[in-house]
C-alpha atoms as a PDB file:
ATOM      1  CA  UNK A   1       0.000   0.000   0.000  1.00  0.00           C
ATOM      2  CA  UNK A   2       1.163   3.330  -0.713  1.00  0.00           C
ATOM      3  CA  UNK A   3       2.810   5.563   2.385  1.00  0.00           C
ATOM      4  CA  UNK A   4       0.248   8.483   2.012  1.00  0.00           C
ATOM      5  CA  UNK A   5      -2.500   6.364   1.796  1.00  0.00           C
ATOM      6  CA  UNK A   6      -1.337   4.251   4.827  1.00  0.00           C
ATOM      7  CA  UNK A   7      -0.693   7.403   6.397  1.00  0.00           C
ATOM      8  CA  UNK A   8      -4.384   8.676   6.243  1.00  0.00           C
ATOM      9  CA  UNK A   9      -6.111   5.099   7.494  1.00  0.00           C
ATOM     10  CA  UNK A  10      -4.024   5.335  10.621  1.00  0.00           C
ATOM     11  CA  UNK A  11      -4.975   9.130  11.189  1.00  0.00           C
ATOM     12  CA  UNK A  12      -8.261   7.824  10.649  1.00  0.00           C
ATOM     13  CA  UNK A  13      -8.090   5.049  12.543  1.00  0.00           C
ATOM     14  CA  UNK A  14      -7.178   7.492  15.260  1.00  0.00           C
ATOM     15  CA  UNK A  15      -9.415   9.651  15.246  1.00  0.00           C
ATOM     16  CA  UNK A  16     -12.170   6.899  15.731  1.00  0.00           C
ATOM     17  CA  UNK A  17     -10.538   4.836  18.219  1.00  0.00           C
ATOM     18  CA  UNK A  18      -9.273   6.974  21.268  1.00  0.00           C
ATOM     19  CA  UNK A  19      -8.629   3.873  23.747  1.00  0.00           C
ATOM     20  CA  UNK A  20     -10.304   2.938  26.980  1.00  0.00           C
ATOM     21  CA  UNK A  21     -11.845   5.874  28.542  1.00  0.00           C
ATOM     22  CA  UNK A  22     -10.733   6.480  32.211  1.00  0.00           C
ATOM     23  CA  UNK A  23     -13.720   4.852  33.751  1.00  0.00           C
ATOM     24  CA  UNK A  24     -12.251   1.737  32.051  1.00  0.00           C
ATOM     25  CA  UNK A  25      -8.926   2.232  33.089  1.00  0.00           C
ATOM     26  CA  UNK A  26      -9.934   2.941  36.847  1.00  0.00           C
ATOM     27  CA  UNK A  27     -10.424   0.508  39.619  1.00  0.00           C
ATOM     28  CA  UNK A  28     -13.474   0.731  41.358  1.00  0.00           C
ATOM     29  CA  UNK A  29     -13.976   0.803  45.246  1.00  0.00           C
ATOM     30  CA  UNK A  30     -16.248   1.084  48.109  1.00  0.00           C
ATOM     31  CA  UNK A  31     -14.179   4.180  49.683  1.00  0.00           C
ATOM     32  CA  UNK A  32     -11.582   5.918  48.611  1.00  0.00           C
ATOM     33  CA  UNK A  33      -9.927   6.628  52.020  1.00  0.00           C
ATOM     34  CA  UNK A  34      -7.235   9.090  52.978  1.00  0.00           C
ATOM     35  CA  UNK A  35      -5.785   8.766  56.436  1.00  0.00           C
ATOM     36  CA  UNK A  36      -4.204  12.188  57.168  1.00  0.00           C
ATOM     37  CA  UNK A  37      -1.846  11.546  60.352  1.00  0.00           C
ATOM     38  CA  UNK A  38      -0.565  14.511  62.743  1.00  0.00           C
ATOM     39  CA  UNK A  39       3.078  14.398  62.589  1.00  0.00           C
ATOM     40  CA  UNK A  40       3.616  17.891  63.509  1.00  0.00           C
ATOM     41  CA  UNK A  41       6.049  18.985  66.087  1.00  0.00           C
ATOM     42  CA  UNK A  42       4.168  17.787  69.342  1.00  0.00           C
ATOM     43  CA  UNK A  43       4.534  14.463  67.766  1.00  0.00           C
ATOM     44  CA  UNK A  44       7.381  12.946  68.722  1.00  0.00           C
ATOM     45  CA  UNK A  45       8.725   9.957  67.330  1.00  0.00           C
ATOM     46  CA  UNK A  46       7.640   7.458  69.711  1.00  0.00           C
ATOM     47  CA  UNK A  47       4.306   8.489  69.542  1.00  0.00           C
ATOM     48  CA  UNK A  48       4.451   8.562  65.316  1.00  0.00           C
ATOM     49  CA  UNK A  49       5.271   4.976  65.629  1.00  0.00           C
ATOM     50  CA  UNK A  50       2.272   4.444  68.821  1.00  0.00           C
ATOM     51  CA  UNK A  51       0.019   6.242  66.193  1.00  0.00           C
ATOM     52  CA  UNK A  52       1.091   4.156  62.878  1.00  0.00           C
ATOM     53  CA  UNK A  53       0.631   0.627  65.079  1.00  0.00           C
ATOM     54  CA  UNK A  54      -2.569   1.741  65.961  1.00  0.00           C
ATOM     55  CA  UNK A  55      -3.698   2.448  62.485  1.00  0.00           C
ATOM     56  CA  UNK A  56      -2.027  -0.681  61.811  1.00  0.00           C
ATOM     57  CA  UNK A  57      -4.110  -2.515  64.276  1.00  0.00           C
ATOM     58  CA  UNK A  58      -7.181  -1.311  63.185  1.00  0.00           C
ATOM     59  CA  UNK A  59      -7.224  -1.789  59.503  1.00  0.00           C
ATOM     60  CA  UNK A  60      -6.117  -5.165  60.218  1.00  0.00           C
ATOM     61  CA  UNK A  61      -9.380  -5.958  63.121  1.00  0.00           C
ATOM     62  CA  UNK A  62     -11.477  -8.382  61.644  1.00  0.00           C
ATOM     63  CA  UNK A  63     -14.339  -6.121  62.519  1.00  0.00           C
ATOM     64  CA  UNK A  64     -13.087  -3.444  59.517  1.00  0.00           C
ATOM     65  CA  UNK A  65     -12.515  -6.407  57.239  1.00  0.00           C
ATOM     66  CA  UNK A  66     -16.109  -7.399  57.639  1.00  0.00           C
ATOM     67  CA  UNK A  67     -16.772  -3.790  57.533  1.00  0.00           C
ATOM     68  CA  UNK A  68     -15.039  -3.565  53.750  1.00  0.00           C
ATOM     69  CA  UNK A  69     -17.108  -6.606  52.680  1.00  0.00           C
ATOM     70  CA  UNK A  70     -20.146  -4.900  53.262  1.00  0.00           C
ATOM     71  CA  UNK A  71     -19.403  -2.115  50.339  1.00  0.00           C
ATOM     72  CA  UNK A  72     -20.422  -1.870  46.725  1.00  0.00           C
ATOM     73  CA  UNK A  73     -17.441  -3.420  45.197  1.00  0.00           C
ATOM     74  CA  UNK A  74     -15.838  -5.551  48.688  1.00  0.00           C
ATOM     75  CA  UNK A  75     -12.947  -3.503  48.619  1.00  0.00           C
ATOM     76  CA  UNK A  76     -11.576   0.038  49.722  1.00  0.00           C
ATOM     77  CA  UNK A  77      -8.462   1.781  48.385  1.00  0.00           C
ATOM     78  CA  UNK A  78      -6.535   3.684  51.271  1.00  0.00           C
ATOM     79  CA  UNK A  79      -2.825   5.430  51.822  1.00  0.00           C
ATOM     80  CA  UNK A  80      -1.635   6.825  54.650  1.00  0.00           C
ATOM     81  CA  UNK A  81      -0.177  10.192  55.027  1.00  0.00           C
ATOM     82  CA  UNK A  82       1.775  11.952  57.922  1.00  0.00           C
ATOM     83  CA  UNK A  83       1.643  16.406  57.888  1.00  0.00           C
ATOM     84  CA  UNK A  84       3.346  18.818  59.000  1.00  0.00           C
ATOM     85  CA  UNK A  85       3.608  22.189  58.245  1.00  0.00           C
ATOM     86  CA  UNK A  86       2.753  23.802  53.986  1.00  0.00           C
ATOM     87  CA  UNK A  87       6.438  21.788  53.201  1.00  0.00           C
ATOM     88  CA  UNK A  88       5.939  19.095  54.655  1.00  0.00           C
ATOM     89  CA  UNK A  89       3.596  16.025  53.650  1.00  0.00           C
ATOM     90  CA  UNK A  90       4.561  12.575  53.509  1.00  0.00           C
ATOM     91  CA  UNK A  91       3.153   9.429  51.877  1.00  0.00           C
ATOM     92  CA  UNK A  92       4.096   6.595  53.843  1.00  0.00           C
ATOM     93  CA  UNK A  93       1.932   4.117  52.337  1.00  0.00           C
ATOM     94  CA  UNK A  94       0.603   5.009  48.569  1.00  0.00           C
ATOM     95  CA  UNK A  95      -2.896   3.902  47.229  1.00  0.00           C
ATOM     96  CA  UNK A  96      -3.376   0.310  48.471  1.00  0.00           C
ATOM     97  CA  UNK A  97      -6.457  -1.678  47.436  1.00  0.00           C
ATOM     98  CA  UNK A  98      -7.526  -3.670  50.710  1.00  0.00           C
ATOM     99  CA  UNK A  99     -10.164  -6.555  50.006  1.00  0.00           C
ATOM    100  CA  UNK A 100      -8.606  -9.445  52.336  1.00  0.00           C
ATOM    101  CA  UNK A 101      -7.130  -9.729  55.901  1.00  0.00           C
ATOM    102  CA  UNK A 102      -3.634 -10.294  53.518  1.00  0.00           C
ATOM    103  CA  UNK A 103      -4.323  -6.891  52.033  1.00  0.00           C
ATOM    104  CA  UNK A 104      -4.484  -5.467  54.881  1.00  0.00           C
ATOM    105  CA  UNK A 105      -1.334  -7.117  56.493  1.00  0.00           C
ATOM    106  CA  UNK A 106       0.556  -6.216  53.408  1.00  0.00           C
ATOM    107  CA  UNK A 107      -0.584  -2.382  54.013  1.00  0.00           C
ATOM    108  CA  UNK A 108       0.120  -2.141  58.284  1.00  0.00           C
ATOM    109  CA  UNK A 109       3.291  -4.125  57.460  1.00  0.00           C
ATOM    110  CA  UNK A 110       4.678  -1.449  54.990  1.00  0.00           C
ATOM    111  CA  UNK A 111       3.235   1.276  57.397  1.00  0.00           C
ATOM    112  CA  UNK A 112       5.001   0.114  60.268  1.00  0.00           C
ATOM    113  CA  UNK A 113       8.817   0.202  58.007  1.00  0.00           C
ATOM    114  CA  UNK A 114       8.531   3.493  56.398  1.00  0.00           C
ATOM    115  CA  UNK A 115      11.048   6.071  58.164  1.00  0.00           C
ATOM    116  CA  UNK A 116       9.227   9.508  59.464  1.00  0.00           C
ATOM    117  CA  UNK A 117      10.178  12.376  56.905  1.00  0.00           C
ATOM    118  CA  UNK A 118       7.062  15.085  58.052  1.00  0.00           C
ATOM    119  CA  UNK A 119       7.919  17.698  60.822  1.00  0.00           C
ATOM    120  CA  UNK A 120       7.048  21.227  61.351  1.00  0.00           C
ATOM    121  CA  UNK A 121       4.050  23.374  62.746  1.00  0.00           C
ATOM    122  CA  UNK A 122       0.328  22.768  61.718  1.00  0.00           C
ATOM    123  CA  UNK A 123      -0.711  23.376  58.718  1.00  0.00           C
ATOM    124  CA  UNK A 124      -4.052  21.586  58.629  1.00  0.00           C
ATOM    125  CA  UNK A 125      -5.327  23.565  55.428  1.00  0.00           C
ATOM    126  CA  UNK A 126      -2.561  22.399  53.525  1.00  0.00           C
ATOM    127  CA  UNK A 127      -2.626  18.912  54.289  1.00  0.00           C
ATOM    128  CA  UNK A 128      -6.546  18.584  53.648  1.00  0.00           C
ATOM    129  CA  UNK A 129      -5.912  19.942  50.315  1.00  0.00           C
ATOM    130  CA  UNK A 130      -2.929  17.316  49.601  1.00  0.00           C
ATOM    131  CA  UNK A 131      -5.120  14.644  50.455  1.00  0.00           C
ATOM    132  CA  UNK A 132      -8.014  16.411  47.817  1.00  0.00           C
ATOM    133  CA  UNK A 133      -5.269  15.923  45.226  1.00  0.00           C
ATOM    134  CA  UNK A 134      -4.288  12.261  45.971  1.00  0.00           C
ATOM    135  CA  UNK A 135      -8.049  11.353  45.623  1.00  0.00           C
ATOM    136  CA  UNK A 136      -8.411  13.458  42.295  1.00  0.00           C
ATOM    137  CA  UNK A 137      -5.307  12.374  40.136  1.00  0.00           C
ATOM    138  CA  UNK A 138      -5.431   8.372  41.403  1.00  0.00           C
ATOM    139  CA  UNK A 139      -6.617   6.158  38.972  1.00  0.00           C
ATOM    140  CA  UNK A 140      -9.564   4.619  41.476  1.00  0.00           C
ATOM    141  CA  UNK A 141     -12.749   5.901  40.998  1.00  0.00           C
ATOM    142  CA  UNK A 142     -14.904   5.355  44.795  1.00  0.00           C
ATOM    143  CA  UNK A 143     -18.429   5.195  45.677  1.00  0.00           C
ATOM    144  CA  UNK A 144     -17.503   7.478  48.251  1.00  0.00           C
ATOM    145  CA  UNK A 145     -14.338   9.775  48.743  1.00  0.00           C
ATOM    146  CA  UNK A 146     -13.054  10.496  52.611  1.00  0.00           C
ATOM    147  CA  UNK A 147     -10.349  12.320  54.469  1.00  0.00           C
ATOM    148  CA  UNK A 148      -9.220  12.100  57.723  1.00  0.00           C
ATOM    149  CA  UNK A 149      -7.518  13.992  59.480  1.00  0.00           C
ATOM    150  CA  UNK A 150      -6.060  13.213  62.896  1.00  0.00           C
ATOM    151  CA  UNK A 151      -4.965  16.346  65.172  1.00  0.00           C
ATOM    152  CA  UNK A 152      -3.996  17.164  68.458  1.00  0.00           C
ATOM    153  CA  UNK A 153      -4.807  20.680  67.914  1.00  0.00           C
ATOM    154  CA  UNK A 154      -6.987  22.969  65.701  1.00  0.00           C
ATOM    155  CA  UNK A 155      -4.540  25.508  64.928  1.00  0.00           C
ATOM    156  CA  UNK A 156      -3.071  26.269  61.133  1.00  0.00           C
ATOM    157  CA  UNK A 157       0.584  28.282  61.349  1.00  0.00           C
ATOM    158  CA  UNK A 158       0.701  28.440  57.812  1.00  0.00           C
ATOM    159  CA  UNK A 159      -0.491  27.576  54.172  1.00  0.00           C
ATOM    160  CA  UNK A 160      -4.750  28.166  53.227  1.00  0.00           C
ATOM    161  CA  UNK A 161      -6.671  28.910  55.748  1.00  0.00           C
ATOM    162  CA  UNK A 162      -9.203  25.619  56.811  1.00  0.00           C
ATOM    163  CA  UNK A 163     -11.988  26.727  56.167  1.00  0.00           C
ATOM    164  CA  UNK A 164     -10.637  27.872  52.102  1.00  0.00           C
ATOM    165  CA  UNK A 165      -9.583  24.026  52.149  1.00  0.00           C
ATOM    166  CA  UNK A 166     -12.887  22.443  53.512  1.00  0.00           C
ATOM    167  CA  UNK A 167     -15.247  24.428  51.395  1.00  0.00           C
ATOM    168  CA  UNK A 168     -12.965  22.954  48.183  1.00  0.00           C
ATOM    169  CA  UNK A 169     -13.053  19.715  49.969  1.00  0.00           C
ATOM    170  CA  UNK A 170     -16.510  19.798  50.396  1.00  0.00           C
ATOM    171  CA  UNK A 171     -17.907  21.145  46.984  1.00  0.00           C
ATOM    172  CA  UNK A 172     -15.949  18.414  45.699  1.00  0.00           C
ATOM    173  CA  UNK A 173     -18.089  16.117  47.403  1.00  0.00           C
ATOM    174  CA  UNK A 174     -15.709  14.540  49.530  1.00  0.00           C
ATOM    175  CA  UNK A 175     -16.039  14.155  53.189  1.00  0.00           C
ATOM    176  CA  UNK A 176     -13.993  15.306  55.901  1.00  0.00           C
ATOM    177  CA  UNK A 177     -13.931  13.214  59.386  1.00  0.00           C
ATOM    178  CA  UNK A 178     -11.908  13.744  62.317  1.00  0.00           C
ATOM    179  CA  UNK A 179      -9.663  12.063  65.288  1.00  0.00           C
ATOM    180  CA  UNK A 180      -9.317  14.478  68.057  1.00  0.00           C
ATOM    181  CA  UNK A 181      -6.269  12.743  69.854  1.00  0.00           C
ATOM    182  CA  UNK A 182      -6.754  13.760  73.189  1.00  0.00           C
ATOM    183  CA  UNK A 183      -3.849  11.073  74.676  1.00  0.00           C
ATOM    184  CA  UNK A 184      -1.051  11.980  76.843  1.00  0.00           C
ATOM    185  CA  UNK A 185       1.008   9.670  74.541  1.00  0.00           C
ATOM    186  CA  UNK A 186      -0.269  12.044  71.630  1.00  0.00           C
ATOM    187  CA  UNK A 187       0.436  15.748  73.349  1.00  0.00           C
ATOM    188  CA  UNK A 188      -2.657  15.952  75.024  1.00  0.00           C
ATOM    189  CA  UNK A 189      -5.878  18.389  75.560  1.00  0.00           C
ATOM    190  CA  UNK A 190      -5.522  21.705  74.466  1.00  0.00           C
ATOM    191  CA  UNK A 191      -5.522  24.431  77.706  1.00  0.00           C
ATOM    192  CA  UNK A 192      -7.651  26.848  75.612  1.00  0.00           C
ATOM    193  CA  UNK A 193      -9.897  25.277  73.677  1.00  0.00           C
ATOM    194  CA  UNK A 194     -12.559  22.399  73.409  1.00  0.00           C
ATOM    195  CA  UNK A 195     -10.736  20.372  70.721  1.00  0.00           C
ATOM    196  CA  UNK A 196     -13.630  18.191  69.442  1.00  0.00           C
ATOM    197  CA  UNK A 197     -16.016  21.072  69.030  1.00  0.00           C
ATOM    198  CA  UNK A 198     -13.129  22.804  66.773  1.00  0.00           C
ATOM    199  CA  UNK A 199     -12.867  19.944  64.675  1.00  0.00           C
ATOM    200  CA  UNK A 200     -16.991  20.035  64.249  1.00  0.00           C
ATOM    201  CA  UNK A 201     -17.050  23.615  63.840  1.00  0.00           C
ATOM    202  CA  UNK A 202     -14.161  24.453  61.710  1.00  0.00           C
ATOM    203  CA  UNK A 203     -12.447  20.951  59.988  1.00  0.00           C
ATOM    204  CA  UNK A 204     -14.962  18.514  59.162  1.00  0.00           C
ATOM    205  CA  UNK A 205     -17.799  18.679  56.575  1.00  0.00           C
ATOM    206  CA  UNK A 206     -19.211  16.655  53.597  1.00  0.00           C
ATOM    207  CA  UNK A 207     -22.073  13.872  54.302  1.00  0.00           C
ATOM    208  CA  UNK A 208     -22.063  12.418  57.006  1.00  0.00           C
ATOM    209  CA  UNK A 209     -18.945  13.852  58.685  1.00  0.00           C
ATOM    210  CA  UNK A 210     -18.161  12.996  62.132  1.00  0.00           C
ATOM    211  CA  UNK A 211     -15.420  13.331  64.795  1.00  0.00           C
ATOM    212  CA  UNK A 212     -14.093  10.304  67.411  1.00  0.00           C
ATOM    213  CA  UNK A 213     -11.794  11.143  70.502  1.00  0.00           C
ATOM    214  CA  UNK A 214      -9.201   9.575  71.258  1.00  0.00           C
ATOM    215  CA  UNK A 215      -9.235   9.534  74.849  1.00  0.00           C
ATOM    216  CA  UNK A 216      -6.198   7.695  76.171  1.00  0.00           C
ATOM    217  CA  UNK A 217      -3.522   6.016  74.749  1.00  0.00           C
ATOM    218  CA  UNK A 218      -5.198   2.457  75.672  1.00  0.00           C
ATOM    219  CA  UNK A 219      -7.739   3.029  73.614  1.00  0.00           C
ATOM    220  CA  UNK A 220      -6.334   4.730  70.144  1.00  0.00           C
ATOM    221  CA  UNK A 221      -6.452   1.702  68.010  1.00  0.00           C
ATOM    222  CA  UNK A 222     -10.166   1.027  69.433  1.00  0.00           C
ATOM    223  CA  UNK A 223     -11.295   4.840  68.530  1.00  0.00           C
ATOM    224  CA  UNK A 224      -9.218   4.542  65.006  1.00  0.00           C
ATOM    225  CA  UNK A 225     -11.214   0.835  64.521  1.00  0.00           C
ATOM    226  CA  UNK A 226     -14.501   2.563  64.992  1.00  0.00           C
ATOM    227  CA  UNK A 227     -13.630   5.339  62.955  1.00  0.00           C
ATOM    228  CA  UNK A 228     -12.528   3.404  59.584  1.00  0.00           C
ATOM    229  CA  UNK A 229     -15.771   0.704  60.554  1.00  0.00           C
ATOM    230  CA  UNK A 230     -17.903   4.295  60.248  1.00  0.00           C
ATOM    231  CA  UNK A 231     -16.212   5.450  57.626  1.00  0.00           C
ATOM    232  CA  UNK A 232     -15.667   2.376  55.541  1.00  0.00           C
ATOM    233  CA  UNK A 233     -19.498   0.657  56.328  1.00  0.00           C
ATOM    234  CA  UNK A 234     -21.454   4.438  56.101  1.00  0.00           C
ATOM    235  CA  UNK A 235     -22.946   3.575  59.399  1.00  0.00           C
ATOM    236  CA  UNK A 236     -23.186   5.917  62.461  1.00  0.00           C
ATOM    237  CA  UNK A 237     -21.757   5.375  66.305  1.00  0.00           C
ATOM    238  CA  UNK A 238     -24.848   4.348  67.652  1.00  0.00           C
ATOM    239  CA  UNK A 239     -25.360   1.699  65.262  1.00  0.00           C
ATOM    240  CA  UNK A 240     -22.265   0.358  65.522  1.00  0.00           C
ATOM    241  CA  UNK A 241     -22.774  -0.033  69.203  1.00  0.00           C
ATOM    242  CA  UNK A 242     -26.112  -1.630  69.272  1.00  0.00           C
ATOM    243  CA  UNK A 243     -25.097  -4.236  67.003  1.00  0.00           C
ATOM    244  CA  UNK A 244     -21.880  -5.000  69.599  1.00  0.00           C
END
């Protein structure tokens, strides 16, 4: 066949056939789930590593695997990501699809290796907005899209404001829950401030958002295993505790 004519079937050819479209390409999920983990200065490195086994606890608790069955497709995507101040996020675990108690092994196992890189002051605005981004340029599309974001404190030293971030968050249509560490281990109660009523009054937002405590150190892996078993099964507190 002659080169022009060649030429002009393939640009044809082309034009017709553009590939799969992104819905193709994308793998579908329950949740797409971003865990946002303080790692600012009043976190020291003890208690990143007290916060990352709890985390690695709970995604692992039967209860959240049953919890993961329950959704649309049987399977959440999740990654894990400690914040600092506007310079300083870090993935520790990427996008991870969890459908199986192996799943989630292979996830707290690579959560519990990864060195700490994230330090500074808060900068909550920023680090909601980071975790916008990771949902929006993944190739997963979810049912539902969540962050949350675990603080010690309300405060924002730097980058957009919070309530600039939430408001994109939210008229993206992704949801914004909260852990209020309250734990000695994890810096404690703020002296000024009621810390759960600044996370519903100034972080959260999107359907259904909601805040847990975490009271004590003995019981952060039980607040963050309620919190992902709300999050993950779209169910509410009192629910969860009737049925337990």
């Amino acid at each position: 066949m002659h080169l022009d004519k060649l030429c002009v079937i393939l640009i044809i050819l082309m034009f017709f056939w553009t590939g799969p479209t992104r819905a193709q390409e994308e793998t579908k999920v329950g949740v797409e789930l971003v865990l946002l983990a303080d790692a600012t200065g009043s976190i020291d490195d003890a208690e990143i590593l007290f916060q990352r086994e709890g985390y690695a606890k709970a995604i692992t608790d039967q209860n959240v695997i049953s919890a993961i069955k329950t959704t649309i497709y049987e399977r959440i995507a999740v990654t894990y990501v400690e914040w600092g101040d506007s310079n300083s996020q870090d993935i520790v675990v990427g996008w991870r699809i969890i459908d199986s108690q192996e799943s989630a092994q292979d996830f707290a196992k690579e959560l519990r290796s990864h060195p700490r890189k994230a330090r500074g002051y808060n900068a909550i605005g920023t680090a909601l907005l980071f975790g916008k981004n990771l949902i929006e340029t993944n190739n997963i599309w979810g049912f539902r899209r969540v962050i949350d974001i675990s603080a010690d404190s309300a405060n924002n030293w730097s980058g957009p404001p919070i309530e600039f971030a939430r408001q994109e968050i939210v008229n993206a249509g992704i949801t914004i829950n909260g852990l209020a560490i309250l734990c000695r281990h994890c810096s404690g109660r703020p002296n000024s401030y009621d810390l759960e009523l600044a996370f519903r009054t100034q972080i959260i937002g999107g359907d259904g958002a909601f805040v847990i405590t975490a009271d004590n150190a003995a019981t952060f892996a039980d607040a963050v295993r309620k919190k992902l078993i709300l999050e993950i099964a779209e169910t509410t507190l009192e629910n969860m505790e009737l049925r337990n």
